[in-house]
Each structure stands twice: as structure tokens, then as C-alpha cells.
N, C-alpha and C. Protein backbone atom coordinates (compact mmCIF):
# COMPACT_ATOMS: atom_id res chain seq x y z
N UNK A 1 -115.25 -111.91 -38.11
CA UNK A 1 -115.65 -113.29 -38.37
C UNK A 1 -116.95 -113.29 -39.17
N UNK A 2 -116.72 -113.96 -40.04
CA UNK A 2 -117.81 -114.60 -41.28
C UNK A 2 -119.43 -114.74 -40.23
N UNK A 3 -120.19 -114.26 -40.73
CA UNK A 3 -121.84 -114.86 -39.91
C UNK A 3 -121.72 -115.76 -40.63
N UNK A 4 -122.76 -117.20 -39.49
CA UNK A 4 -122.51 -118.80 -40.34
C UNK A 4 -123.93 -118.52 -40.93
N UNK A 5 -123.93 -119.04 -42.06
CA UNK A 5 -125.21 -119.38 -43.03
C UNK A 5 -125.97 -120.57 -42.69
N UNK A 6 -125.06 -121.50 -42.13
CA UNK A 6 -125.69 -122.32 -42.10
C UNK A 6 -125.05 -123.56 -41.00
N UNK A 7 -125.22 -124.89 -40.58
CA UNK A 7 -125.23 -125.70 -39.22
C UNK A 7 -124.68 -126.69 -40.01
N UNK A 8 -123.21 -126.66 -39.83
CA UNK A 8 -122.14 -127.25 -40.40
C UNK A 8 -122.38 -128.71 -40.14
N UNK A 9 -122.64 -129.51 -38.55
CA UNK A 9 -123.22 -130.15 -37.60
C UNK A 9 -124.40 -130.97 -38.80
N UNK A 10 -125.00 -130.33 -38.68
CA UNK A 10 -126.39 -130.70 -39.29
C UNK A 10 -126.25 -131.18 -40.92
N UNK A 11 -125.38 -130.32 -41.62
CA UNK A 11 -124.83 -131.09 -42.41
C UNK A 11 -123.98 -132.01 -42.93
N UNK A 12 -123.57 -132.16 -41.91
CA UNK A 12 -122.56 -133.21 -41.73
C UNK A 12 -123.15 -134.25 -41.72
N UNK A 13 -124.09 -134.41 -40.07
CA UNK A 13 -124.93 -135.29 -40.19
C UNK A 13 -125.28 -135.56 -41.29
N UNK A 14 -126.20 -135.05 -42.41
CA UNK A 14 -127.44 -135.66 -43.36
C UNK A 14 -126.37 -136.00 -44.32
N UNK A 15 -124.85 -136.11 -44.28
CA UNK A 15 -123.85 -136.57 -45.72
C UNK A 15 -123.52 -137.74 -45.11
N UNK A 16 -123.72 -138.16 -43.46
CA UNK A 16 -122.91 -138.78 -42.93
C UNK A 16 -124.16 -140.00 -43.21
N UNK A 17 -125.52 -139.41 -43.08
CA UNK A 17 -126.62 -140.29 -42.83
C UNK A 17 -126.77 -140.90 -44.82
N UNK A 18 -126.09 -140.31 -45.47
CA UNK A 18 -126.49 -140.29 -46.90
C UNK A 18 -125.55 -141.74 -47.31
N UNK A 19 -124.51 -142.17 -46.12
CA UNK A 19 -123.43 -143.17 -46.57
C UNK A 19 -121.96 -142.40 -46.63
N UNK A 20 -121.72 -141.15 -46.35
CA UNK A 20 -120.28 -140.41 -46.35
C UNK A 20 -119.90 -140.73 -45.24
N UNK A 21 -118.54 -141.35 -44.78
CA UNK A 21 -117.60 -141.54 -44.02
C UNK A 21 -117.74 -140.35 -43.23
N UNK A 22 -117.71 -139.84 -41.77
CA UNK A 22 -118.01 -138.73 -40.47
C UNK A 22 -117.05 -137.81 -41.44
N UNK A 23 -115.48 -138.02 -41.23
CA UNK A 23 -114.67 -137.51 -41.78
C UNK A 23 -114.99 -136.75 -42.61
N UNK A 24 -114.71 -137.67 -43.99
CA UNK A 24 -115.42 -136.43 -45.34
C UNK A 24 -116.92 -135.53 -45.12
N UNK A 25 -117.42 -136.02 -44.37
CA UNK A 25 -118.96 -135.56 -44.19
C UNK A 25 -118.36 -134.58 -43.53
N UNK A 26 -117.88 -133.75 -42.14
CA UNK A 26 -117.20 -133.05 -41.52
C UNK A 26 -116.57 -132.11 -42.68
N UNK A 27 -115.98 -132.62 -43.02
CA UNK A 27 -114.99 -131.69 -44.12
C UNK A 27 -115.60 -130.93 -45.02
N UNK A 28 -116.53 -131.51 -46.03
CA UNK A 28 -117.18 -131.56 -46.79
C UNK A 28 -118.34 -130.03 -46.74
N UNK A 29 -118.69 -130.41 -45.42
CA UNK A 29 -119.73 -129.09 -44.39
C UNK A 29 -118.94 -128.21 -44.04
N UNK A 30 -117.83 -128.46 -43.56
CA UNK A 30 -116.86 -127.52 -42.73
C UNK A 30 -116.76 -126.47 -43.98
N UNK A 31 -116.09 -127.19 -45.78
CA UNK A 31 -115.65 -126.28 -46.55
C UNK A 31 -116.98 -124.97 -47.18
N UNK A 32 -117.61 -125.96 -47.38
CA UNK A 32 -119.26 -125.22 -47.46
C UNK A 32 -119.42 -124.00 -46.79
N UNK A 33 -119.25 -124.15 -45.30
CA UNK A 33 -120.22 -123.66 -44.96
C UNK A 33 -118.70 -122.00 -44.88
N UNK A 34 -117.57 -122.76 -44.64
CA UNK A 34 -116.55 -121.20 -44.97
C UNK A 34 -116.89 -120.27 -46.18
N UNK A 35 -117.46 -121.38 -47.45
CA UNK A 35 -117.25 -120.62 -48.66
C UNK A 35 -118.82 -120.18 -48.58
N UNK A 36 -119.72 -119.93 -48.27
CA UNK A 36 -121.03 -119.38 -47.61
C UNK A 36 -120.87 -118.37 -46.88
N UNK A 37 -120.16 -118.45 -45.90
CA UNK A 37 -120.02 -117.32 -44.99
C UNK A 37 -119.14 -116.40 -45.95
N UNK A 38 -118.13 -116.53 -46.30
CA UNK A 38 -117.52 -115.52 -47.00
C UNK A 38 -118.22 -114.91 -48.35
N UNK A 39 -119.46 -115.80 -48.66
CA UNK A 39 -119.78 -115.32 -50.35
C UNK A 39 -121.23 -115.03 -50.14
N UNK A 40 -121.95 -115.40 -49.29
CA UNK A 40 -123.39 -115.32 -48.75
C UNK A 40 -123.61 -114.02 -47.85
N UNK A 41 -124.15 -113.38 -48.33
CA UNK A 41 -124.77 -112.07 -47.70
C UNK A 41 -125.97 -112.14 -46.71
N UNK A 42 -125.61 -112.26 -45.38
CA UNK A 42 -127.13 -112.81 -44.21
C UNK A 42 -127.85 -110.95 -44.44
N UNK A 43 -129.21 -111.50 -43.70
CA UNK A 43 -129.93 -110.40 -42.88
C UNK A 43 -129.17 -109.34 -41.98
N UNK A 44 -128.19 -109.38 -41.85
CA UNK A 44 -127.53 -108.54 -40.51
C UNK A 44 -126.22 -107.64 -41.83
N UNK A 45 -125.80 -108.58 -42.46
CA UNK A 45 -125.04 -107.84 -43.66
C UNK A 45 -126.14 -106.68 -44.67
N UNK A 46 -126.97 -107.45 -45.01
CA UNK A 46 -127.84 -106.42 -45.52
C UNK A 46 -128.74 -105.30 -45.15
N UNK A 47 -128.57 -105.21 -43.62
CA UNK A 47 -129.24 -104.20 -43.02
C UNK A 47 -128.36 -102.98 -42.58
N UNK A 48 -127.15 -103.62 -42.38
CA UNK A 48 -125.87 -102.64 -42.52
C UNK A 48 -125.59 -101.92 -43.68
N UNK A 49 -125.80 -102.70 -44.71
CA UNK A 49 -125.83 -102.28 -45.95
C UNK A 49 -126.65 -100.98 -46.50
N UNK A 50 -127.83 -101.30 -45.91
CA UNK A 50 -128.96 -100.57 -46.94
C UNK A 50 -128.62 -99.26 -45.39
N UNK A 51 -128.27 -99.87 -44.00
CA UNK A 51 -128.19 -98.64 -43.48
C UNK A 51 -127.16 -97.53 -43.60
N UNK A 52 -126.27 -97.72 -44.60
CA UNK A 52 -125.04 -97.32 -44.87
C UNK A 52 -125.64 -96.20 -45.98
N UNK A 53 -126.60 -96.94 -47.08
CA UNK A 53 -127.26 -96.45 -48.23
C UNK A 53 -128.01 -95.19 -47.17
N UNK A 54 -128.77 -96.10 -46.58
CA UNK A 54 -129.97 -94.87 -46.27
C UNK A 54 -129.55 -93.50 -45.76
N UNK A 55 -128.04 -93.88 -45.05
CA UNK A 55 -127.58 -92.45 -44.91
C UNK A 55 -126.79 -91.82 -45.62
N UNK A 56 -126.39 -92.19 -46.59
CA UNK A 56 -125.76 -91.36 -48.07
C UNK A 56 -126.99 -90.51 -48.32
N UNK A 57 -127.87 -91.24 -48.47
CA UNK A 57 -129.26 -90.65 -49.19
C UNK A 57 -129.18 -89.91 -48.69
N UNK A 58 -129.43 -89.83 -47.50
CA UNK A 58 -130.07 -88.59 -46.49
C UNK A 58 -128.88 -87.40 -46.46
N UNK A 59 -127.79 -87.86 -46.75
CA UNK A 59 -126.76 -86.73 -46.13
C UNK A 59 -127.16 -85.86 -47.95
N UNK A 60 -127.25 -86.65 -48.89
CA UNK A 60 -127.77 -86.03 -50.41
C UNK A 60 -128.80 -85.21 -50.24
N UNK A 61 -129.76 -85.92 -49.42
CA UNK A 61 -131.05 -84.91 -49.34
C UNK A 61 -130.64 -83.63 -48.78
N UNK A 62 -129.76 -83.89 -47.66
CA UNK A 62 -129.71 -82.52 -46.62
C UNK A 62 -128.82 -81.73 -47.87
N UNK A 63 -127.95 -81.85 -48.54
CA UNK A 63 -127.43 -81.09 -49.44
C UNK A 63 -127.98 -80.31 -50.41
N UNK A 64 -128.56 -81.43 -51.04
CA UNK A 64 -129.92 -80.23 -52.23
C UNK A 64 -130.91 -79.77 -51.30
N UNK A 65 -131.28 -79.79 -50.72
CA UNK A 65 -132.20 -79.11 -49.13
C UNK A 65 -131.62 -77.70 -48.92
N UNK A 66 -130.30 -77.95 -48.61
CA UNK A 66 -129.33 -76.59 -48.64
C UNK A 66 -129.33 -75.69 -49.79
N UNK A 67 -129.15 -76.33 -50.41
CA UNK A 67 -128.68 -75.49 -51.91
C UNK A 67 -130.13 -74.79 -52.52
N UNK A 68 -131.40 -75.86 -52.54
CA UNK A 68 -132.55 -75.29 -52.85
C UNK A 68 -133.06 -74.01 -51.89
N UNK A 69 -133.17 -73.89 -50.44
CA UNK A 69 -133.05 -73.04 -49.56
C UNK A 69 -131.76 -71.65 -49.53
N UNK A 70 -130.67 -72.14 -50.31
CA UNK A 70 -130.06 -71.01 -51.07
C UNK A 70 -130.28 -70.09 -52.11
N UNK A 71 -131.29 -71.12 -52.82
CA UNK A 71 -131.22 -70.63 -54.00
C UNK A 71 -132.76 -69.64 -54.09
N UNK A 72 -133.60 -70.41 -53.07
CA UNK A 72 -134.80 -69.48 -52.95
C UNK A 72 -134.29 -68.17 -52.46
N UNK A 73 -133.40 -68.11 -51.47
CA UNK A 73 -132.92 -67.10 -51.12
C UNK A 73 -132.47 -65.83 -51.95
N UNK A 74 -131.63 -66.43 -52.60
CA UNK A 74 -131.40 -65.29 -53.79
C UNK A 74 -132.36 -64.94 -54.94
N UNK A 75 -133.34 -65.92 -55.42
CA UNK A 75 -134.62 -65.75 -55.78
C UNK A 75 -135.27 -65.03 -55.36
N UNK A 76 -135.63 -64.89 -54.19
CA UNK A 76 -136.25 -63.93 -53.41
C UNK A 76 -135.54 -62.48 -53.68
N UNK A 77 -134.48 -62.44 -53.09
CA UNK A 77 -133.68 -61.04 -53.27
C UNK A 77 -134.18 -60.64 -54.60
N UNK A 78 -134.27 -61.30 -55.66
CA UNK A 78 -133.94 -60.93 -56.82
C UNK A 78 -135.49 -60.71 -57.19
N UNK A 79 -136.38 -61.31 -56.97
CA UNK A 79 -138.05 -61.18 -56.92
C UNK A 79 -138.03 -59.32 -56.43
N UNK A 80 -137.54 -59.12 -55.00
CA UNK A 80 -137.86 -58.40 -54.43
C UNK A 80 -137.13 -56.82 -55.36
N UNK A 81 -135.85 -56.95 -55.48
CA UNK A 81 -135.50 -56.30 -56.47
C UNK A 81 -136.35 -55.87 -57.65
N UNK A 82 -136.46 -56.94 -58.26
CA UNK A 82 -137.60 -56.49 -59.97
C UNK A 82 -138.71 -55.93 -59.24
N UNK A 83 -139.25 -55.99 -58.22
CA UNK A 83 -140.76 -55.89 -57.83
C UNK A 83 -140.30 -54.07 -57.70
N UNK A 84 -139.42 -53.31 -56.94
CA UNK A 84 -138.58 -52.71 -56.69
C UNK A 84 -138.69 -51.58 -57.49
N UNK A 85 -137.79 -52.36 -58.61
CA UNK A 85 -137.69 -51.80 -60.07
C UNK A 85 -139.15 -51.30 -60.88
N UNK A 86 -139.92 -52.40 -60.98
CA UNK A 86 -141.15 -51.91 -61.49
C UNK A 86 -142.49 -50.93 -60.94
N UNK A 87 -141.82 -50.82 -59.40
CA UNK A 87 -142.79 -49.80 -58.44
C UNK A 87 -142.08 -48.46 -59.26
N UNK A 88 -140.93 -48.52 -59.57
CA UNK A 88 -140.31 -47.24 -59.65
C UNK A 88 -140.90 -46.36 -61.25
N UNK A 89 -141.02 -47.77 -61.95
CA UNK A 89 -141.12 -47.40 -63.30
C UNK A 89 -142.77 -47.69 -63.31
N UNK A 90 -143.59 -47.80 -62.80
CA UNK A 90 -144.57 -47.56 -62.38
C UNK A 90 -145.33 -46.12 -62.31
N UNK A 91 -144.50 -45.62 -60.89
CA UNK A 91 -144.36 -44.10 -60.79
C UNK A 91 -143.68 -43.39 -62.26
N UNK A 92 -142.84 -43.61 -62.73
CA UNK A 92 -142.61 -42.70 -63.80
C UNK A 92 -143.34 -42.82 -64.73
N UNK A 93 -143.74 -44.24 -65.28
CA UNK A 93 -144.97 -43.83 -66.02
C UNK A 93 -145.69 -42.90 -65.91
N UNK A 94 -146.21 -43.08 -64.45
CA UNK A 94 -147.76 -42.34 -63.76
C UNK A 94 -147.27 -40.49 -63.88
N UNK A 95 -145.77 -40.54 -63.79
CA UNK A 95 -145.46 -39.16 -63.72
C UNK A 95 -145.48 -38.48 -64.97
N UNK A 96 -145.18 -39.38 -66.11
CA UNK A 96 -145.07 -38.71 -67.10
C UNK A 96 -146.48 -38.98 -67.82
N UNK A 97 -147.65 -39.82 -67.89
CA UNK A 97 -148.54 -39.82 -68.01
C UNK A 97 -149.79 -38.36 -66.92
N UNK A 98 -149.18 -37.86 -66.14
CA UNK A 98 -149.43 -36.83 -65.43
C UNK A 98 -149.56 -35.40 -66.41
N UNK A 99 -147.87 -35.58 -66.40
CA UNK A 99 -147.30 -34.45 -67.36
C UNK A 99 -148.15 -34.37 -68.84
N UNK A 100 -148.32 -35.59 -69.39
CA UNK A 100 -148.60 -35.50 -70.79
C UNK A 100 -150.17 -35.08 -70.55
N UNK A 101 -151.48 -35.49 -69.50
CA UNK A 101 -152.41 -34.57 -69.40
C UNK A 101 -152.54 -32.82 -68.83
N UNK A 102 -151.41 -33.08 -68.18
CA UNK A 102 -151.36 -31.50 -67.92
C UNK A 102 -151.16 -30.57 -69.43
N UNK A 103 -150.28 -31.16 -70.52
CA UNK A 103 -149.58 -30.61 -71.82
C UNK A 103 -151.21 -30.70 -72.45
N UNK A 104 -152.03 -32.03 -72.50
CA UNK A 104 -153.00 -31.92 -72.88
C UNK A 104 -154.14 -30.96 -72.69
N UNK A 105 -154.43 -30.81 -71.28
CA UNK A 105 -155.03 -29.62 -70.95
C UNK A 105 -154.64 -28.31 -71.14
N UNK A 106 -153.03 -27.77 -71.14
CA UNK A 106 -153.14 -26.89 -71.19
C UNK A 106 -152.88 -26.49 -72.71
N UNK A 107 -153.04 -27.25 -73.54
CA UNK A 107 -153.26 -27.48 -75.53
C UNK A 107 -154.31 -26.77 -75.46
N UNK A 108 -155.23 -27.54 -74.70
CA UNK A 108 -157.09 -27.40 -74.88
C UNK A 108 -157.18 -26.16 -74.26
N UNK A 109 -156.60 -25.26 -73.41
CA UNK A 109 -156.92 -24.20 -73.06
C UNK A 109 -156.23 -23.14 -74.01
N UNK A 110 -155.29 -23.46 -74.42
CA UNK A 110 -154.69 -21.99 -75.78
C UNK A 110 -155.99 -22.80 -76.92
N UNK A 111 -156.09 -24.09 -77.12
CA UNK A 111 -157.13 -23.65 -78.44
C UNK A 111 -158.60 -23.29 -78.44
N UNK A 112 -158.51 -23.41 -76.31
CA UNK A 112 -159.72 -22.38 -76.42
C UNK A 112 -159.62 -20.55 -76.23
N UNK A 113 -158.42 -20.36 -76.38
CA UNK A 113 -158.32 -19.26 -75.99
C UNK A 113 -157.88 -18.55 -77.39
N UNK A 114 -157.34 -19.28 -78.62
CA UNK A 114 -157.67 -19.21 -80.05
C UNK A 114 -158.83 -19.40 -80.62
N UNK A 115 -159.95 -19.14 -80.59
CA UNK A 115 -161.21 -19.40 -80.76
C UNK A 115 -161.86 -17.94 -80.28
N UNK A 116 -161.09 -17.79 -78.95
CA UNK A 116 -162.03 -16.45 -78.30
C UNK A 116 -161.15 -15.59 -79.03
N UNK A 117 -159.74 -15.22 -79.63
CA UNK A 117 -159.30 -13.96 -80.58
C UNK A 117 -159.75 -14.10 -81.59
């Protein structure tokens, strides 16, 4: 059932008080106030409404909520990986930067040991 908009009664009265016959005055309010209720949106329709909205929203939020918390996830993995990767190649630098002063030093020791023949 339609919520009433408005006091069918009451308008009746003020058509009836205006010079309208009870009858048509009755009628007149009666049709009103159906085509109101069916086309007029009260306070109680619109709070259903927006509460209908507010939980779409929310069920949207909890979704990209999910997906962003997925996606850090594999971000992470993948952070942790490269970090991983570059400890490794890190060390090989350091290893072969090792090697290439050892080659260096031991250069400097045959061309000091070409110097003493």
C-alpha cells in the first residue's frame, strides 16, 4: 500500500469550504491524493532507497578492498623476489670485482718482479 502524502479529509474539506459540492470535493481529494501516493516519493521511500544504495556501495568497496589487498600481495611477492635477485647480483658483482683486484694485484706483482730481472 501507497504511503499517503497527504489528508484526503482535509482536502476535501478546504474544496468543500471553497463552494465544491462534499461529493466532488471527496472525489476530487480521494483522486489526488491516489495519484500522489503512487507518483510521490515520502521520507520512508527515500531512506530505503539511499539504504539500498548505501549497501551496493559498500558491498563495491569490500570488492576493490579485496582485489587491492590481492594485489599488494603479489606486489609484495614480486618486491621480495627483485630484492632477491639483486642481493644475488650484488654478490656477483662483489665477486667478480674481488677477482678483478686479485688479477690486479697479482699484474702489479709480475711487473714488479719484471723490474727486479
Amino acid at each position: 500500500m501507497a504511503q499517503p502524502v497527504m489528508d484526503t479529509l482535509q482536502v476535501a474539506d478546504a474544496l468543500q469550504r471553497s463552494g465544491m459540492e462534499r461529493e466532488q470535493a471527496e472525489g476530487v481529494a480521494s483522486a489526488f491524493g491516489t495519484q500522489l501516493g503512487d507518483h510521490v516519493a515520502v521520507r520512508k521511500d527515500l531512506d530505503l532507497g539511499f539504504e539500498r544504495i548505501l549497501a551496493h556501495v559498500d558491498e563495491r568497496f569490500a570488492q576493490v578492498d579485496k582485489q587491492f589487498a590481492e594485489l599488494r600481495g603479489e606486489l609484495t611477492g614480486e618486491i621480495k623476489s627483485l630484492h632477491t635477485k639483486f642481493n644475488v647480483m650484488g654478490v656477483g658483482v662483489a665477486l667478480v670485482l674481488a677477482f678483478l683486484g686479485v688479477i690486479a694485484g697479482f699484474l702489479a706483482v709480475l711487473a714488479g718482479l719484471d723490474r727486479l730481472v
